[in-house]
N, C-alpha and C. Protein backbone atom coordinates (compact mmCIF):
# COMPACT_ATOMS: atom_id res chain seq x y z
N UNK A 1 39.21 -8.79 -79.23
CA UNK A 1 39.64 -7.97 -78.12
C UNK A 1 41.11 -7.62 -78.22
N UNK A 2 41.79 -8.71 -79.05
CA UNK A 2 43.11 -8.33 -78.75
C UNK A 2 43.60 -6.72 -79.53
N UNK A 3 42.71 -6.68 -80.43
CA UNK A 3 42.83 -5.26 -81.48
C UNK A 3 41.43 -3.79 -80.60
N UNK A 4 40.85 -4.16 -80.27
CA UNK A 4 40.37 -3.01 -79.71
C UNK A 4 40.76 -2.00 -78.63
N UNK A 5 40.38 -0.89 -78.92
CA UNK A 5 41.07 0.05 -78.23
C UNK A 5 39.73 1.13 -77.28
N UNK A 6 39.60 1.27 -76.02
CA UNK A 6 38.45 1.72 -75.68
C UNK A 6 38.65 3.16 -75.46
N UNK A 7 37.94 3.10 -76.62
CA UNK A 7 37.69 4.68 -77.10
C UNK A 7 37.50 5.83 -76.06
N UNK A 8 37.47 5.86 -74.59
CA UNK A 8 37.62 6.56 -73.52
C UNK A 8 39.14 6.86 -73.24
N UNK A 9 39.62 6.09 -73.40
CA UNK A 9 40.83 5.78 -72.37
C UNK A 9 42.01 5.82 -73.29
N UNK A 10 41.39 5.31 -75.04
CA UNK A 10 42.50 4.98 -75.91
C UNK A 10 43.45 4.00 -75.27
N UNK A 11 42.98 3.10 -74.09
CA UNK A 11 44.21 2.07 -74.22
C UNK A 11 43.36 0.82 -74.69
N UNK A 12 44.19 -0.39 -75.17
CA UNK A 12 43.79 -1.90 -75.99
C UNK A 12 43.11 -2.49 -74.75
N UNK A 13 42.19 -2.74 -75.10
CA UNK A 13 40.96 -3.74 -73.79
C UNK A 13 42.05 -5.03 -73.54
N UNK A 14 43.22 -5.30 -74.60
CA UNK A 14 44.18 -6.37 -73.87
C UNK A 14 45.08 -6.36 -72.53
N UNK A 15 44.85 -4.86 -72.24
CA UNK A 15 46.27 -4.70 -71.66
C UNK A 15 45.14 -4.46 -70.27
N UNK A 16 43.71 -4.71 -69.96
CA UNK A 16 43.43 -4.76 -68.82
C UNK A 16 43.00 -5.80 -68.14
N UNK A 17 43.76 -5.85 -67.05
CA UNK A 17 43.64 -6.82 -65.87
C UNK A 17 42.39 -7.53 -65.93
N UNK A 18 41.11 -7.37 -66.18
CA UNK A 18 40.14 -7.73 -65.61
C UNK A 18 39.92 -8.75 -67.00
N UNK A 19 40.26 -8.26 -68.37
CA UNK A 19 40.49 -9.05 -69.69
C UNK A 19 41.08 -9.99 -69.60
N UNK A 20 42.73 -9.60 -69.52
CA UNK A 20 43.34 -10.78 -69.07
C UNK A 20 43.06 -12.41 -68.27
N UNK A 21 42.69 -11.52 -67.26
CA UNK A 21 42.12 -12.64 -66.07
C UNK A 21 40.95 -13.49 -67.03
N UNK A 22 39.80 -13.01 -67.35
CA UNK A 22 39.23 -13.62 -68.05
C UNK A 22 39.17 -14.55 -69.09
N UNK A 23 40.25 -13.94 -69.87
CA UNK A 23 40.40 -15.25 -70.85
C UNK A 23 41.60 -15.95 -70.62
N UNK A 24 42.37 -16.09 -69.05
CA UNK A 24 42.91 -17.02 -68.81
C UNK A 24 41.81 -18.08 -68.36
N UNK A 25 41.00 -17.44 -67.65
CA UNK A 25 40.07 -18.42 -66.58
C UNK A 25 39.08 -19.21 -68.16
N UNK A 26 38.70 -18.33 -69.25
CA UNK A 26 38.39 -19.37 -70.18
C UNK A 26 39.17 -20.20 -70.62
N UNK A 27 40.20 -19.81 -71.07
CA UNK A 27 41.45 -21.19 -71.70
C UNK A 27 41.82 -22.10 -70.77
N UNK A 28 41.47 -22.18 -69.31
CA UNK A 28 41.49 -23.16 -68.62
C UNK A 28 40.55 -23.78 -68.43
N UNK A 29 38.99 -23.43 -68.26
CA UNK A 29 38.11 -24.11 -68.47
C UNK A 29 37.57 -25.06 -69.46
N UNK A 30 38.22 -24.31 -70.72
CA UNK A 30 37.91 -25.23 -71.71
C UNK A 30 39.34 -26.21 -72.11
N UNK A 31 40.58 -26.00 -71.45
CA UNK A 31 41.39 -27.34 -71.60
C UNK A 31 41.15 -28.02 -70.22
N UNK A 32 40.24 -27.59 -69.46
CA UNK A 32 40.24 -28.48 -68.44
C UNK A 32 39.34 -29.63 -68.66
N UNK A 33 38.17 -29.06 -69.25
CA UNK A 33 36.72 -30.13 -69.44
C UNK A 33 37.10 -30.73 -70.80
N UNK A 34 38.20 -30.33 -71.75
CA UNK A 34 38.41 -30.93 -73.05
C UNK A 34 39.30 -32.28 -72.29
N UNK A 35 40.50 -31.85 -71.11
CA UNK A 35 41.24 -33.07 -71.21
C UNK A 35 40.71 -34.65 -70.42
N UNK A 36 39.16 -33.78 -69.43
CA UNK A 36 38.39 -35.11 -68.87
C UNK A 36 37.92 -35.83 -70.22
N UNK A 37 36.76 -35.01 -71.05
CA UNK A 37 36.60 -35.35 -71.77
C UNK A 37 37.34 -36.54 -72.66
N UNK A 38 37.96 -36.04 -73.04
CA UNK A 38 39.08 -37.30 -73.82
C UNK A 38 39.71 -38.08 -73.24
N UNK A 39 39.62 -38.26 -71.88
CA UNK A 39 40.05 -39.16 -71.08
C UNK A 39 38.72 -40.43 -71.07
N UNK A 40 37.40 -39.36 -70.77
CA UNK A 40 36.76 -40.44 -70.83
C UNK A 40 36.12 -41.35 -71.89
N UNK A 41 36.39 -40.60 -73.22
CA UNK A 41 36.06 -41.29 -74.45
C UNK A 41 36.94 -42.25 -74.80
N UNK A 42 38.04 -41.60 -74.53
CA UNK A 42 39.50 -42.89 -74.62
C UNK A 42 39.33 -44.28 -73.76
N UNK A 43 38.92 -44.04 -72.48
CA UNK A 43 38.18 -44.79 -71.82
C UNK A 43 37.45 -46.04 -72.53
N UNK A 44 36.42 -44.97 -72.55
CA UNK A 44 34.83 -45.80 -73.44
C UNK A 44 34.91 -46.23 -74.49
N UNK A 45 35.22 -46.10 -75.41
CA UNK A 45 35.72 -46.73 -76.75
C UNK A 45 36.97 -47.83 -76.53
N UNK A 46 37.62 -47.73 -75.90
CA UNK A 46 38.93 -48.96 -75.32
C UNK A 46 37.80 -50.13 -75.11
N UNK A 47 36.88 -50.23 -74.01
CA UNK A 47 35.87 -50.39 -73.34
C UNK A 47 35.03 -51.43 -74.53
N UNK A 48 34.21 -50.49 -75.47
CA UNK A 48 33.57 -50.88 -76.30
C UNK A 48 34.37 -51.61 -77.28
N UNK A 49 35.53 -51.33 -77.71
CA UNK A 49 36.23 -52.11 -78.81
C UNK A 49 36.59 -53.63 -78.36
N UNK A 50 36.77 -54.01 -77.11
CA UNK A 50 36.93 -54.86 -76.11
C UNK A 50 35.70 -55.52 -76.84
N UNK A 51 34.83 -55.41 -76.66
CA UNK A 51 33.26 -55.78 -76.83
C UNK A 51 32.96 -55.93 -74.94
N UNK A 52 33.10 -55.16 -74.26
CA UNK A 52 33.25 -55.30 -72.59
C UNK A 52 31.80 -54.39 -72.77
N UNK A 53 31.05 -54.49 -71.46
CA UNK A 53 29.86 -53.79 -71.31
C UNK A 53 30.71 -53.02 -70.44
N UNK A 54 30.16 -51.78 -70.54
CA UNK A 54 30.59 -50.47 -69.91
C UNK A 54 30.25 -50.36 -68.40
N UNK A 55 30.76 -50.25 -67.67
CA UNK A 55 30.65 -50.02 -66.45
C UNK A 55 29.29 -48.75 -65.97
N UNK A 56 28.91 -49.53 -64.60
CA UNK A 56 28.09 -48.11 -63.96
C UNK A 56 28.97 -46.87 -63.79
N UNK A 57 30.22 -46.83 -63.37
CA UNK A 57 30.99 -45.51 -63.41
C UNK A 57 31.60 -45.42 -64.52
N UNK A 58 32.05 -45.88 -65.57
CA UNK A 58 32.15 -45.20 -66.90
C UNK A 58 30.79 -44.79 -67.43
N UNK A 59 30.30 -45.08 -67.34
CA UNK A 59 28.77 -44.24 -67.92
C UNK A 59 28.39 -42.79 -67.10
N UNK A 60 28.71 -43.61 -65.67
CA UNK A 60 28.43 -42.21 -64.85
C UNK A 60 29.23 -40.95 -65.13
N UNK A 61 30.58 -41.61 -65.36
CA UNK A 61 32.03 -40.49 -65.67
C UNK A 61 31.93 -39.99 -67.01
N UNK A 62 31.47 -40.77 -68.25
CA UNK A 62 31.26 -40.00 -69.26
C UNK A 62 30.41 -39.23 -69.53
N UNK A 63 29.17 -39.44 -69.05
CA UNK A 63 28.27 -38.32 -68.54
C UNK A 63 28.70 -37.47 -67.87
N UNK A 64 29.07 -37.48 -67.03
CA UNK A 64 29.81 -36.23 -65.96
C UNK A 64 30.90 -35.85 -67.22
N UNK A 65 31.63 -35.94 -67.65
CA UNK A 65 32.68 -35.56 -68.49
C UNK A 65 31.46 -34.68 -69.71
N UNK A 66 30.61 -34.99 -70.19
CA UNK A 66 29.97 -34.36 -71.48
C UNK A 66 29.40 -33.04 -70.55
N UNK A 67 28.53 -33.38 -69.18
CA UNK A 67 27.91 -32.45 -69.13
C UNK A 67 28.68 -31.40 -68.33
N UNK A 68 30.16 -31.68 -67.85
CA UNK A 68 31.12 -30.91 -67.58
C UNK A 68 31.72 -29.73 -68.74
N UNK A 69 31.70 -30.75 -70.06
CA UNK A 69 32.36 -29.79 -71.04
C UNK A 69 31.54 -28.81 -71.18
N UNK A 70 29.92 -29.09 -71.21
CA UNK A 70 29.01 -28.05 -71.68
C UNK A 70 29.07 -26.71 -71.02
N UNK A 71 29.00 -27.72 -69.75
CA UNK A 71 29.34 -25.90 -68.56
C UNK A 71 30.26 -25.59 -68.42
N UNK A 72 31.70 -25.83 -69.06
CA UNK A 72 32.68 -25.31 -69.42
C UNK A 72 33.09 -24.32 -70.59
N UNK A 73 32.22 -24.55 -71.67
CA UNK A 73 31.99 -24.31 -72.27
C UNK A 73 31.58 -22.85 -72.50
N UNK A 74 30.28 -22.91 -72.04
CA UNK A 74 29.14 -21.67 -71.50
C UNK A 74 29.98 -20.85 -70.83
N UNK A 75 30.29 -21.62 -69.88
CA UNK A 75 30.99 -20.94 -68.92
C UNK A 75 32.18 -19.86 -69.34
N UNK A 76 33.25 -20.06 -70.48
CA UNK A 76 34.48 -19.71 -71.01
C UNK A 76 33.98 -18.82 -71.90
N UNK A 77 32.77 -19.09 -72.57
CA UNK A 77 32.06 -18.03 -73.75
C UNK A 77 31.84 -16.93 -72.74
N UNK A 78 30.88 -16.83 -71.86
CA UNK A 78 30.63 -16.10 -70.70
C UNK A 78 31.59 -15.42 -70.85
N UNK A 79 33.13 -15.42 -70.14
CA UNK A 79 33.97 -14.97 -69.16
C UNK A 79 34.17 -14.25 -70.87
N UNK A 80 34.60 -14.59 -71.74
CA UNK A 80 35.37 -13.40 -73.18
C UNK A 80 34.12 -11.95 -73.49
N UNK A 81 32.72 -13.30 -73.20
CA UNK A 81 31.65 -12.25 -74.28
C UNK A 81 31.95 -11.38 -72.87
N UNK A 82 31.98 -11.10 -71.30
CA UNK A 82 31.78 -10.07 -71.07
C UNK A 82 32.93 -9.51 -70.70
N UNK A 83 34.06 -9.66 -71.03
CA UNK A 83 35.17 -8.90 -71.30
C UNK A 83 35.24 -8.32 -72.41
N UNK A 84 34.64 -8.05 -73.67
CA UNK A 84 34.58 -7.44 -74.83
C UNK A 84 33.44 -6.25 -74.81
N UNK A 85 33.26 -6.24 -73.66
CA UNK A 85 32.31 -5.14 -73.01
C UNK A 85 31.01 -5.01 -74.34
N UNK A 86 30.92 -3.74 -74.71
CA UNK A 86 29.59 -4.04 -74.91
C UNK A 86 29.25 -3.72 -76.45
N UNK A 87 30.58 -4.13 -77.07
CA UNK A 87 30.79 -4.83 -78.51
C UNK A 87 30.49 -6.25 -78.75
N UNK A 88 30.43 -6.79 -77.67
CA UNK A 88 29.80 -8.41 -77.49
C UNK A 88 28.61 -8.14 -77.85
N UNK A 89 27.58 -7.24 -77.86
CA UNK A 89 26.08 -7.56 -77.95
C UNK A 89 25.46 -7.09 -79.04
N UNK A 90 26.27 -6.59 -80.05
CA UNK A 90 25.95 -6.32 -81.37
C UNK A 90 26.01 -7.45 -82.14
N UNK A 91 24.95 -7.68 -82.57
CA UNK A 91 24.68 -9.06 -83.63
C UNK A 91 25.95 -9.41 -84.61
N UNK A 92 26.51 -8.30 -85.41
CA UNK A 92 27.30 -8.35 -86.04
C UNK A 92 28.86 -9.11 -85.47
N UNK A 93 28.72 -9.16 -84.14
CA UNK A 93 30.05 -9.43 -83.57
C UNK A 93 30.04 -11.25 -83.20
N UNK A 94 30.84 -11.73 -83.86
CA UNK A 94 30.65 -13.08 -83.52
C UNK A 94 30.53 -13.94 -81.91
N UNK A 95 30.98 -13.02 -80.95
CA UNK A 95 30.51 -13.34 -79.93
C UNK A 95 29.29 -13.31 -79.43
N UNK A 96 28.39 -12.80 -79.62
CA UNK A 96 27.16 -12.40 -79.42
C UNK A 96 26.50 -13.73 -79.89
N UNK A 97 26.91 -14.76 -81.24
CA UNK A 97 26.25 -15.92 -82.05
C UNK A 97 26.45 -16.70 -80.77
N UNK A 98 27.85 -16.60 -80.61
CA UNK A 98 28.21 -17.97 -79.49
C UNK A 98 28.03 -17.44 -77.78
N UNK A 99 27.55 -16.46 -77.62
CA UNK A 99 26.89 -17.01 -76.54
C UNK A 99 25.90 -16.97 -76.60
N UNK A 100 24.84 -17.00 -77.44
CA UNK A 100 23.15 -17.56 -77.71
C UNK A 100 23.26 -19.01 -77.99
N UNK A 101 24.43 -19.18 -78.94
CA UNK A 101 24.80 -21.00 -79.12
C UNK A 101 24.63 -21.57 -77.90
N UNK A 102 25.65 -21.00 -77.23
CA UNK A 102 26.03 -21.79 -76.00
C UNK A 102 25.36 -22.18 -74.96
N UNK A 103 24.72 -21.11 -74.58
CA UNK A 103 23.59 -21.13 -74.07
C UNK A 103 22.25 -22.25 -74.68
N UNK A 104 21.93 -22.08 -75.48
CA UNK A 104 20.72 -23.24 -75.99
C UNK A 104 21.28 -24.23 -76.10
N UNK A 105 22.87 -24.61 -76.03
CA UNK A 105 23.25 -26.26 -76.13
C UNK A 105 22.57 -26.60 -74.45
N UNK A 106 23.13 -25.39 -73.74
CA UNK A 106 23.11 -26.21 -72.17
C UNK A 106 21.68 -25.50 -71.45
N UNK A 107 20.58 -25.85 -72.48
CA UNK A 107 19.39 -26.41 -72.35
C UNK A 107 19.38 -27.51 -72.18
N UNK A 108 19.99 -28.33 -73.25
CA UNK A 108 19.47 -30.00 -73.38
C UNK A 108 19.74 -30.37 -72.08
N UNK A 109 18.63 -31.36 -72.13
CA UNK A 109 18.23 -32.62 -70.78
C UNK A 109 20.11 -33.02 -70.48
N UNK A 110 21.27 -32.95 -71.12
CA UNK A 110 22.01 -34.12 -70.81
C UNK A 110 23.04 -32.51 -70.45
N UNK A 111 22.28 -31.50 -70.31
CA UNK A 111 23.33 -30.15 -69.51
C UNK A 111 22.47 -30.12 -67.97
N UNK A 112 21.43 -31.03 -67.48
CA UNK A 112 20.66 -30.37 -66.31
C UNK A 112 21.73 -31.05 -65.44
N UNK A 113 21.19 -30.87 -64.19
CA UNK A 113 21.59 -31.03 -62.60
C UNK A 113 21.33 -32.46 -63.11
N UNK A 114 20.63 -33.44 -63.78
CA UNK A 114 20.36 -34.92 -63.50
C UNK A 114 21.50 -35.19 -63.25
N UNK A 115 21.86 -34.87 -64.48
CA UNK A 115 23.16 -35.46 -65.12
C UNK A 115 24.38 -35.67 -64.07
N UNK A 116 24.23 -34.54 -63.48
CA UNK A 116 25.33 -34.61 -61.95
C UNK A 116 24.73 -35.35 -60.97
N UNK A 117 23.68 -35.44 -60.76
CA UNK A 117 23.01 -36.24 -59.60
C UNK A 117 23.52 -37.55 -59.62
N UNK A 118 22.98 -37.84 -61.44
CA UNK A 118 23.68 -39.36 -61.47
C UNK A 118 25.19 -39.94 -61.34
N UNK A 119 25.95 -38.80 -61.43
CA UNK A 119 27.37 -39.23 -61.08
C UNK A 119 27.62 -38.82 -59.98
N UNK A 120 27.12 -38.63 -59.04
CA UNK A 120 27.01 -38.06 -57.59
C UNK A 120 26.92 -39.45 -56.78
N UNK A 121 25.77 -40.15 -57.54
CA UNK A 121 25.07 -41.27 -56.90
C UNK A 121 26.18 -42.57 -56.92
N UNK A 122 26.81 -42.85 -58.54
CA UNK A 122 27.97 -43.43 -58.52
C UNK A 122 28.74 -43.18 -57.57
N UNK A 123 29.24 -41.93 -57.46
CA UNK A 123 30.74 -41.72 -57.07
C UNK A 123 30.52 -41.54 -55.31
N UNK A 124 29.58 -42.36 -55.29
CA UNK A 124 29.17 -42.10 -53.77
C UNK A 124 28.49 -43.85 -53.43
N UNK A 125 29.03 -44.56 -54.29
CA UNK A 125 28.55 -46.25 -53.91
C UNK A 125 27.40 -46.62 -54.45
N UNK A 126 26.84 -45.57 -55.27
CA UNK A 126 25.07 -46.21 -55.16
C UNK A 126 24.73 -46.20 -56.39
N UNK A 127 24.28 -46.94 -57.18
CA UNK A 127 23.52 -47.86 -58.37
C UNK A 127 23.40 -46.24 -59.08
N UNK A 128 23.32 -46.59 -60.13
CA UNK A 128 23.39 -45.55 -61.31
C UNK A 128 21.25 -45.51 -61.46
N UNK A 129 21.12 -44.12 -61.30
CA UNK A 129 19.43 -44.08 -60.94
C UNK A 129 18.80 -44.44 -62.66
N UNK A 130 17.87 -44.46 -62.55
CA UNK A 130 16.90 -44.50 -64.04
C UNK A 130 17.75 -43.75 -65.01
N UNK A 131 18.28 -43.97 -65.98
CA UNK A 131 18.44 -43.12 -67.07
C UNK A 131 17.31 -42.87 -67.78
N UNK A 132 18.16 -41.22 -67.97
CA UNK A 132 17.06 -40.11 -68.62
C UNK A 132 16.76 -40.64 -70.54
């Protein structure tokens, strides 16, 4: 995007507002769910090297932290692929790969609503439910 120029208007798809905005709101999403993330692995591995059994809310929080990144993730692919208007949907364009990627990661069982339920249930006093 930063090199395209929309061929109507002849101005760079960078220099519009609605672009901009967008791939700020991605570069924050994805250093936002990257810096839980590594908070909570830093965590969990401290944890495990200990030889300590992991807590009901570190399990709950690193779960919430993985299935946060995913929809952060999705989410940040989202906000570029549809700011690149509708050069995003030509196969040839590498955005188009990653948001079909992205999308089928946050299929898996550990991208659903459980996953939040169960850190819902933690972060609310109550026993960590059946793991999936």
């Amino acid at each position: 995007m930063a090199a395209k120029v929309d061929r109507f208007t002849g101005t760079e798809l960078r220099e519009r507002l609605t672009v901009q905005e967008r791939v700020a709101k991605a570069e924050a999403a994805v250093r936002s769910a990257r810096a839980f993330l590594y908070e909570m692995v830093h965590e969990v591995w401290g944890t495990v090297l200990q030889g300590a059994p992991l807590t009901e809310q570190q399990i709950a929080l690193f779960r919430l932290a993985n299935t946060h990144a995913m929809a952060a993730s999705a989410q940040a692919v989202a906000l570029v692929y549809h700011a690149a208007c509708t050069t995003a949907i030509i196969t040839a364009n590498p955005l188009e790969r990653f948001f079909r990627d992205v999308h089928v990661a946050i299929q898996h069982l550990y991208a659903s609503p459980e996953e939040l339920y169960q850190a819902g249930r933690v972060l609310l006093g109550l026993p960590l439910g059946r793991l999936i």
